[in-house]
Protein backbone atom coordinates (compact mmCIF):
# COMPACT_ATOMS: atom_id res chain seq x y z
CA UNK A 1 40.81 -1.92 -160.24
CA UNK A 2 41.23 0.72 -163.06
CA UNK A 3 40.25 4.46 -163.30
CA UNK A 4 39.70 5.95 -166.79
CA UNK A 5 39.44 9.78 -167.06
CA UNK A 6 37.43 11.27 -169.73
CA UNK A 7 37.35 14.07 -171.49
CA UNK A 8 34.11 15.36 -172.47
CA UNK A 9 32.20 17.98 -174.34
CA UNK A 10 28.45 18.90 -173.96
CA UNK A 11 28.54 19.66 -170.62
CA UNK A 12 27.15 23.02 -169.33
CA UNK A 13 25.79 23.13 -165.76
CA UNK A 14 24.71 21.25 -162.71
CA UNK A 15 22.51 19.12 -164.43
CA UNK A 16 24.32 17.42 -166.88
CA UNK A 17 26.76 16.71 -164.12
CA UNK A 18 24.03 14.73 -162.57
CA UNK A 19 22.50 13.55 -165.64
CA UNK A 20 25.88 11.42 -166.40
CA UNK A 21 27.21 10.71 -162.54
CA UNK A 22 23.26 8.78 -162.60
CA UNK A 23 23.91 7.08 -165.49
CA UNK A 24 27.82 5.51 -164.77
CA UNK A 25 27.03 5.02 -161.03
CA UNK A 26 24.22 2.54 -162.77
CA UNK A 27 26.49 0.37 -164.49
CA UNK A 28 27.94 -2.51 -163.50
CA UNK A 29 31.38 -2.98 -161.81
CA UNK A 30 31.52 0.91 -161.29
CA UNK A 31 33.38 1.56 -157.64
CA UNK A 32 33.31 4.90 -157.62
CA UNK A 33 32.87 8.30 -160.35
CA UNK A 34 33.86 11.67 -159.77
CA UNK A 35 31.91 13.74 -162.52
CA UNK A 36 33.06 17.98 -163.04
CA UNK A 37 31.88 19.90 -166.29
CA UNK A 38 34.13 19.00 -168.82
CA UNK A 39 35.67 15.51 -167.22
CA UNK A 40 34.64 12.51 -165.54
CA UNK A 41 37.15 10.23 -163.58
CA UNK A 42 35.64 6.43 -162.97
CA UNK A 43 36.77 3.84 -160.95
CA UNK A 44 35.54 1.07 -161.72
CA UNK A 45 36.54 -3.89 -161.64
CA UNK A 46 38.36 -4.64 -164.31
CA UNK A 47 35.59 -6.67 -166.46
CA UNK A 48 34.12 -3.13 -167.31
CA UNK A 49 35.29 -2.20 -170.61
CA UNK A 50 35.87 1.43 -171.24
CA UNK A 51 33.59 1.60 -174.52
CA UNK A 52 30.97 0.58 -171.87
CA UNK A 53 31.90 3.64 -169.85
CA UNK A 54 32.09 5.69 -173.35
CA UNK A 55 28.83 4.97 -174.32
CA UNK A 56 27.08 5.25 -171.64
CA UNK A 57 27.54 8.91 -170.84
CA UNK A 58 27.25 9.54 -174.07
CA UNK A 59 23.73 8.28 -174.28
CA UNK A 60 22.76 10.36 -170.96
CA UNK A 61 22.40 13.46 -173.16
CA UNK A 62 24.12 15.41 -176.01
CA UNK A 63 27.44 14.78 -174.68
CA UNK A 64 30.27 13.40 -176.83
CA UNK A 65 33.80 11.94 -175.07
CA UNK A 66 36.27 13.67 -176.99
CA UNK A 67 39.13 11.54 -175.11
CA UNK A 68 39.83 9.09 -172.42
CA UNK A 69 42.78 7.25 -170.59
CA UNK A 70 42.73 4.24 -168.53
CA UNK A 71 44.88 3.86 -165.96
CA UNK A 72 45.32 0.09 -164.06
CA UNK A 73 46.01 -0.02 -160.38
């Protein structure tokens, strides 16, 4: 399993939150996301690559990853 944390920018309330923890949680191979303004941490199989991850919240709204680090457990 791996968790990558990202950094990312955009984000301004309640909704955005759940705008992006909707659209990760809908991807495949994701275990688990923990989504605060400013960051999301995702747990997710190993055959999810992180541009998936990337991309995907940054097609949920005006949001742009600024960062992100993988970690491998």
């Amino acid at each position: 399993m791996n968790t990558t944390t990202l950094t990312i920018s955009g984000m301004h309330c309640d909704s955005c939150i759940n705008a992006i923890r909707q659209a990760v949680r809908d991807l495949p191979g994701v275990i688990d996301c923990e989504i605060r303004l400013g960051e999301a941490s995702v747990s997710h199989q190993n055959t999810l690559p992180v541009n998936s991850i990337v991309e995907t919240v940054q097609n949920a709204g005006p949001f742009q990853v600024t960062a992100f680090a993988r970690s491998t457990e």
